[in-house]
N, C-alpha and C. Protein backbone atom coordinates (compact mmCIF):
# COMPACT_ATOMS: atom_id res chain seq x y z
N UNK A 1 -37.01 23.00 10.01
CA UNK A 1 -38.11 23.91 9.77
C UNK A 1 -38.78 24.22 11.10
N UNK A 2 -38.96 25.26 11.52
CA UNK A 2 -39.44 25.86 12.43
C UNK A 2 -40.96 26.23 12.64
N UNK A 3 -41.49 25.58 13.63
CA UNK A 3 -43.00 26.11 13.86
C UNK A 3 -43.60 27.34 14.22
N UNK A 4 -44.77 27.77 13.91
CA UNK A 4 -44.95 29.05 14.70
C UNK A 4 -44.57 28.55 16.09
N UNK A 5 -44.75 30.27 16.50
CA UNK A 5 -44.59 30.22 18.19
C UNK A 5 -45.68 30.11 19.16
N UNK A 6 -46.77 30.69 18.16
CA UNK A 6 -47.92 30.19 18.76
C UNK A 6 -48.98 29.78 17.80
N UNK A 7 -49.79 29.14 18.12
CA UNK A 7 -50.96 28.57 17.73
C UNK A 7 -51.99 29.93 16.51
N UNK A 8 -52.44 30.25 15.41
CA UNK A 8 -52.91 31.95 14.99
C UNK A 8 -54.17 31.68 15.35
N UNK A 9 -54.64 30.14 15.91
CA UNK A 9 -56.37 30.42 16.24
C UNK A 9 -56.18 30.54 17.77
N UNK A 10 -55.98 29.52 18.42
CA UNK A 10 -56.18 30.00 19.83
C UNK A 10 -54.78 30.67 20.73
N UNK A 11 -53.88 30.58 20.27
CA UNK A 11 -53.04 31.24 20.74
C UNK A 11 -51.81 30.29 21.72
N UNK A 12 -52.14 28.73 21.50
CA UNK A 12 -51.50 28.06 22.69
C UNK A 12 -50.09 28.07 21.91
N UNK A 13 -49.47 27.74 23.17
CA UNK A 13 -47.66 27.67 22.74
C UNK A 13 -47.63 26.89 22.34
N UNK A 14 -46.53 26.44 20.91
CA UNK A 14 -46.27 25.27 20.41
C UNK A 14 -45.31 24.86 21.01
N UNK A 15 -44.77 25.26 21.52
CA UNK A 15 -43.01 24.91 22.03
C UNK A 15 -43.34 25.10 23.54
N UNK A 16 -43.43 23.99 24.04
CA UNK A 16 -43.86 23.72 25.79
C UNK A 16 -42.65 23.94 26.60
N UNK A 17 -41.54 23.88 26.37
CA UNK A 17 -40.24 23.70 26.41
C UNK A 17 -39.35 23.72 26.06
N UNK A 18 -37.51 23.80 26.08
CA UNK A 18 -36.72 23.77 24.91
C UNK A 18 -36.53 22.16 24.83
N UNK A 19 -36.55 22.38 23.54
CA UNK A 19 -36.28 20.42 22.87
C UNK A 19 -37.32 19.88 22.99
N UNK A 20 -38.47 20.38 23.05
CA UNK A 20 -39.76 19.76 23.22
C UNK A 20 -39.90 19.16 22.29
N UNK A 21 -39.81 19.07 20.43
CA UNK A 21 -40.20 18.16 19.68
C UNK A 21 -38.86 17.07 19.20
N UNK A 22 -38.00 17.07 20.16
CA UNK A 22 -36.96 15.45 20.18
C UNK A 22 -37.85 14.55 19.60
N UNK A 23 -38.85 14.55 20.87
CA UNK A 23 -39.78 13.00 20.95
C UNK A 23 -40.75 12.90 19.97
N UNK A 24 -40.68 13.84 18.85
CA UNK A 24 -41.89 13.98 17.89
C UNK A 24 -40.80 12.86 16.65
N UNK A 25 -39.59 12.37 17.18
CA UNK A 25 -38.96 11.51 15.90
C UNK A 25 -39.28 9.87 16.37
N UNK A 26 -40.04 9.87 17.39
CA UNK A 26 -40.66 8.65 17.84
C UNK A 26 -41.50 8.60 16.84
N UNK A 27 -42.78 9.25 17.26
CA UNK A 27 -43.65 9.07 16.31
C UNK A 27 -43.81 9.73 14.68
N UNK A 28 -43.04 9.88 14.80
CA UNK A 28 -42.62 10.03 12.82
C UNK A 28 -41.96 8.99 12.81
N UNK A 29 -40.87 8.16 13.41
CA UNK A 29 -40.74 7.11 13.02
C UNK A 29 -41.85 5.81 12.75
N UNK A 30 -42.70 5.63 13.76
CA UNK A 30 -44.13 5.25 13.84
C UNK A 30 -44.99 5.81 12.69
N UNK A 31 -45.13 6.65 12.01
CA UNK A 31 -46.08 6.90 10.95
C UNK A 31 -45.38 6.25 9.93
N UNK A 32 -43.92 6.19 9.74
CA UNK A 32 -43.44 6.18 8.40
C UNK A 32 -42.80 4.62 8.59
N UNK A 33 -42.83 4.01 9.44
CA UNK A 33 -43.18 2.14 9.66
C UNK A 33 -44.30 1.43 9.46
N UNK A 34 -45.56 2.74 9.52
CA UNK A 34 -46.80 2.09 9.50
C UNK A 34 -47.04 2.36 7.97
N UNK A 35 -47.01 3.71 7.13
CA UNK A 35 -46.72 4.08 5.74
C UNK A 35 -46.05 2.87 5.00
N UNK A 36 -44.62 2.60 5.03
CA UNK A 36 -44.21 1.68 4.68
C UNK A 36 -44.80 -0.01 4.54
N UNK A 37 -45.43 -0.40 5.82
CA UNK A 37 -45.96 -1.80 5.95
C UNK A 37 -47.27 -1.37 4.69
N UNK A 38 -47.80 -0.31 4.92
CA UNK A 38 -49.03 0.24 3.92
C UNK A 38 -48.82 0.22 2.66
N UNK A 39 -47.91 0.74 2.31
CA UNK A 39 -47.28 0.68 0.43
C UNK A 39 -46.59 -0.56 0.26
N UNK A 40 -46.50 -1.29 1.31
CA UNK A 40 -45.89 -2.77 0.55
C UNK A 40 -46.97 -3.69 0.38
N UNK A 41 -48.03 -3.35 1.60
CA UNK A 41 -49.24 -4.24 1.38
C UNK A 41 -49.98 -4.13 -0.13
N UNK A 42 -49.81 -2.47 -0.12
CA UNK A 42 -50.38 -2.04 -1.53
C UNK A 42 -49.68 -2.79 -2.77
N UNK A 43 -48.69 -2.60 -2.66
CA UNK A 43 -47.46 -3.04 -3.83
C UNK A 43 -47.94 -4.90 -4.01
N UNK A 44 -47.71 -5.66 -2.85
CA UNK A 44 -48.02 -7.07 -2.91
C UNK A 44 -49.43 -7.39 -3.45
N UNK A 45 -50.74 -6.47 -3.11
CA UNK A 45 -51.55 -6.92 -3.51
C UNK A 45 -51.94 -6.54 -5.10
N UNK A 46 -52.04 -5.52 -5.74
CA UNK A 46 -51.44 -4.65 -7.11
C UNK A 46 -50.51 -5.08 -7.93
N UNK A 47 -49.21 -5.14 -7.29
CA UNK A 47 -48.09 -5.33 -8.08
C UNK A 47 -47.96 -6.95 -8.27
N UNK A 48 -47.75 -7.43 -6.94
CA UNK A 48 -47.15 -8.68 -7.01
C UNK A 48 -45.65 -8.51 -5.74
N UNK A 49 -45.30 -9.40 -4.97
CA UNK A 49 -43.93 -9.49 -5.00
C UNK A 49 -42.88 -10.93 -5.45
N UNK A 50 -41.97 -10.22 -6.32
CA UNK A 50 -40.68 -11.34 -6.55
C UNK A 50 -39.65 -10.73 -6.90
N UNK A 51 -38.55 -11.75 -6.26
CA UNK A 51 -37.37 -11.57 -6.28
C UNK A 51 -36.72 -12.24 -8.43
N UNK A 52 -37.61 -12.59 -8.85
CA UNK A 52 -37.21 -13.12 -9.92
C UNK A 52 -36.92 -12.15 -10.97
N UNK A 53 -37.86 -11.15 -11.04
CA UNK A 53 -37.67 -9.51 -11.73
C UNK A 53 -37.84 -8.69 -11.28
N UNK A 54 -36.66 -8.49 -9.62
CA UNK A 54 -36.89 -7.19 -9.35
C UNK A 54 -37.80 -6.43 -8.46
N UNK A 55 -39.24 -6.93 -8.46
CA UNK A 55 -40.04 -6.19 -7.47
C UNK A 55 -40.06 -6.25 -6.12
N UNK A 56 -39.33 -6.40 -5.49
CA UNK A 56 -39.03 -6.27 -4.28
C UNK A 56 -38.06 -5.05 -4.40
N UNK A 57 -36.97 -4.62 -5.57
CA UNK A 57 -36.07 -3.73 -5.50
C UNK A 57 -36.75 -2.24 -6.06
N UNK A 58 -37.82 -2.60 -6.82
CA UNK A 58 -38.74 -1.56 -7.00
C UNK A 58 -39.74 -0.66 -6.32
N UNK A 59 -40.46 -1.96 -5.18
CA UNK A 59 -40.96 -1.31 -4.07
C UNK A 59 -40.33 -0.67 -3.03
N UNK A 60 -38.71 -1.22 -3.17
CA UNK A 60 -38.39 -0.25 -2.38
C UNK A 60 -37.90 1.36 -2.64
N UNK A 61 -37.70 0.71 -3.79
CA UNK A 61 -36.94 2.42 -4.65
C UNK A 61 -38.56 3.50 -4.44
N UNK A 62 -39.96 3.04 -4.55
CA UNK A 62 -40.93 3.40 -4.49
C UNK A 62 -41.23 3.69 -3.14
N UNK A 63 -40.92 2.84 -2.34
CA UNK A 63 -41.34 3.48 -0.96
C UNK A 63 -40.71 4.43 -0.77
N UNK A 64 -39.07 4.14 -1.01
CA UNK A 64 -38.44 5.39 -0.51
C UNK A 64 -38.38 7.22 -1.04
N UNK A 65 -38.90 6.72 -2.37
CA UNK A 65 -39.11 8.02 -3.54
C UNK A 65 -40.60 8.85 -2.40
N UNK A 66 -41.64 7.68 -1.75
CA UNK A 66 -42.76 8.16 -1.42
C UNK A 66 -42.73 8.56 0.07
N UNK A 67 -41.76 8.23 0.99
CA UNK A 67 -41.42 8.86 2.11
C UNK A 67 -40.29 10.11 1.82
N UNK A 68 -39.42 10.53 1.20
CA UNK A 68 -38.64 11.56 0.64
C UNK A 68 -39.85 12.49 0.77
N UNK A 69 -40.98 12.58 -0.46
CA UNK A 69 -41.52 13.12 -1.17
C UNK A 69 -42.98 13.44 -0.16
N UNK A 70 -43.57 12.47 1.18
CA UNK A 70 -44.37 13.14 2.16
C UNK A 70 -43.43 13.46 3.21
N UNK A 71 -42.35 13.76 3.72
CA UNK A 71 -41.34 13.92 4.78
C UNK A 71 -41.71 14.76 5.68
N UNK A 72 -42.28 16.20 4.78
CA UNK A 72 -42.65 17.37 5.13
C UNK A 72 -43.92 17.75 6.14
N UNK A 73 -44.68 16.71 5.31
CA UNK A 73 -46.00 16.32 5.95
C UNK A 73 -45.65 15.26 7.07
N UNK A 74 -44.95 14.04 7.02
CA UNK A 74 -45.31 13.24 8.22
C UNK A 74 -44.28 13.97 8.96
N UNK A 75 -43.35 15.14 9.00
CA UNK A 75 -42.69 15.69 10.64
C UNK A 75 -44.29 16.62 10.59
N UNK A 76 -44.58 17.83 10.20
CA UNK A 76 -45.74 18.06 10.88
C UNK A 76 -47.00 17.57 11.61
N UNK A 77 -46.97 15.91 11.05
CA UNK A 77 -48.65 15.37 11.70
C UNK A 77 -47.32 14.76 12.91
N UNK A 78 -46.38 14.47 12.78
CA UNK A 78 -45.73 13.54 13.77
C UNK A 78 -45.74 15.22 15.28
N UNK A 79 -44.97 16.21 15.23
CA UNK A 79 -45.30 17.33 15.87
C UNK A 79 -46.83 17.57 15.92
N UNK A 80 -47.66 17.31 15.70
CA UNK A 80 -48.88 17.91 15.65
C UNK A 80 -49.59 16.48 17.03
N UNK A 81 -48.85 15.38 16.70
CA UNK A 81 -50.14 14.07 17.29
C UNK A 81 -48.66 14.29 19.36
N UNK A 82 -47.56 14.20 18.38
CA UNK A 82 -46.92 14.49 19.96
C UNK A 82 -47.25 16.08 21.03
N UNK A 83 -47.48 17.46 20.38
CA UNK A 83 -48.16 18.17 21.27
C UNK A 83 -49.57 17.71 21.67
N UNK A 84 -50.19 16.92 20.64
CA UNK A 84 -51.37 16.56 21.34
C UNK A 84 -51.64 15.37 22.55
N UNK A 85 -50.62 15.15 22.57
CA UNK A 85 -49.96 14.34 24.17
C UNK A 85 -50.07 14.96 25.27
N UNK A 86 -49.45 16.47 25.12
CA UNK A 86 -48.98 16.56 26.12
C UNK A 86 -50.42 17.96 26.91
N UNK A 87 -51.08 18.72 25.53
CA UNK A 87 -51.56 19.88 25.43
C UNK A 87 -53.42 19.22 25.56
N UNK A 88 -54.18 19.19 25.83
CA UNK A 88 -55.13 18.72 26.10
C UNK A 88 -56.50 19.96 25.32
N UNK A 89 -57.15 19.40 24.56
CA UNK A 89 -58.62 20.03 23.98
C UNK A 89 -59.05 20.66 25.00
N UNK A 90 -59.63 22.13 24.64
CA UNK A 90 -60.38 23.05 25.67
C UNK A 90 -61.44 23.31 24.76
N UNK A 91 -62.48 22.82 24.79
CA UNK A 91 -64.35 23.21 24.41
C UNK A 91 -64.34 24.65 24.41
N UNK A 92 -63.57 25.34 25.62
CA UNK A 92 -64.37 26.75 25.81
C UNK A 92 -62.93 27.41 25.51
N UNK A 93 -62.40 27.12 24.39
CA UNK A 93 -60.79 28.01 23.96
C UNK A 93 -61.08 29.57 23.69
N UNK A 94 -62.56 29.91 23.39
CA UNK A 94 -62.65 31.07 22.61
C UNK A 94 -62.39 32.11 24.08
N UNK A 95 -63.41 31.38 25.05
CA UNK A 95 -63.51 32.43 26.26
C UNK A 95 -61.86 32.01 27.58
N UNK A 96 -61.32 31.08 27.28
CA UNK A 96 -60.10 30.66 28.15
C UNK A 96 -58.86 30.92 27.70
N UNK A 97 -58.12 31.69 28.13
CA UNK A 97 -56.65 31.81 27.63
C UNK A 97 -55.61 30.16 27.60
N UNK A 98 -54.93 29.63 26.75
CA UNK A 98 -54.06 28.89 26.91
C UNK A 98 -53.77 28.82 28.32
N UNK A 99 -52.88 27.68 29.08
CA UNK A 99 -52.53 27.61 30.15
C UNK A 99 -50.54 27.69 29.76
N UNK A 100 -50.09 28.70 30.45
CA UNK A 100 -48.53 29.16 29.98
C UNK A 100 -47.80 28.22 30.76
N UNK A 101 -46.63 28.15 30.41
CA UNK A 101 -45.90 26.77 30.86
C UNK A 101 -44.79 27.52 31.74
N UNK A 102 -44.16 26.93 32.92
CA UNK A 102 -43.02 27.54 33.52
C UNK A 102 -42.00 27.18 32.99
N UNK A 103 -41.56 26.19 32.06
CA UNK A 103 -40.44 25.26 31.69
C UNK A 103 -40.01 26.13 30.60
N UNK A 104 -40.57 27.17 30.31
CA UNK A 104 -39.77 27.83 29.27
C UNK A 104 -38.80 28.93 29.77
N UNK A 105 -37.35 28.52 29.12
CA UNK A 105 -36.10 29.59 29.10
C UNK A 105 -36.39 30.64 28.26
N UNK A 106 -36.53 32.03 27.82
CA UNK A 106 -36.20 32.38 26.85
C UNK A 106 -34.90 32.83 26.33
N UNK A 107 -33.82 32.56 27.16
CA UNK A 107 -32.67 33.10 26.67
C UNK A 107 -32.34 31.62 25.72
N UNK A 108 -32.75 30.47 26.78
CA UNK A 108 -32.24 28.71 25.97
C UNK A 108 -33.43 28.86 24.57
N UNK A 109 -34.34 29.68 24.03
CA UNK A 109 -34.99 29.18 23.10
C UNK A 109 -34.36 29.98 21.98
N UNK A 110 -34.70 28.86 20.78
CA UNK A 110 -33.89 29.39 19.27
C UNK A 110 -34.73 30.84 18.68
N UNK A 111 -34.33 31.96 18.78
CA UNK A 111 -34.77 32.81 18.49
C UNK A 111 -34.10 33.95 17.15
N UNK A 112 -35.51 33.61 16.15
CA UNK A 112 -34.90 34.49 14.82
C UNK A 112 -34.97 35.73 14.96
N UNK A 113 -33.75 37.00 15.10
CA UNK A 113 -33.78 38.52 15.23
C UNK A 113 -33.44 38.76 13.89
């Protein structure tokens, strides 16, 4: 799934570079390790865990039904917290243009005609 190309409030580039969001599967991996430790804590304290009926094979069928089912959402906050790495808050965005990047190809970028 493809992001805009630019930002519709202030106008900054989402795409700093080509392959710029590789490193956004770091931290989606990181949300959805920390998600996981989160729904088992939930599950152990709620549910219970044992291996005697199963609930350990349930929480997982549950975790995994519940990462499937936010996927969509944690690649966007995971793209959203990695440009905010690299792209820095401007107070005065209304009166400052974005700052344009040299690292962009446009012949190397994926472009829908």
């Amino acid at each position: 799934m493809k992001m805009n190309e630019r930002c519709p409030v202030c106008k900054q580039r989402s795409e700093i570079e080509v392959g710029f969001y590789y490193g956004s599967g770091y931290v989606s991996y990181a949300l959805t390790v920390a998600l996981s430790v989160a729904s088992f804590i939930a599950w152990w304290v709620f549910v219970g865990i044992s291996t005697e009926d199963n609930r350990v094979l349930w929480w997982i069928l549950f975790n995994a039904v519940l990462l499937i089912v936010l996927q969509p959402w944690l690649m966007r906050l995971a793209r959203i917290i990695w440009l905010s790495f690299f792209v820095k808050y401007n107070p005065n965005w209304k009166n400052e243009p974005p700052e344009e990047t040299d690292r962009i190809i446009e012949d190397q970028m994926e472009t829908v005609h």
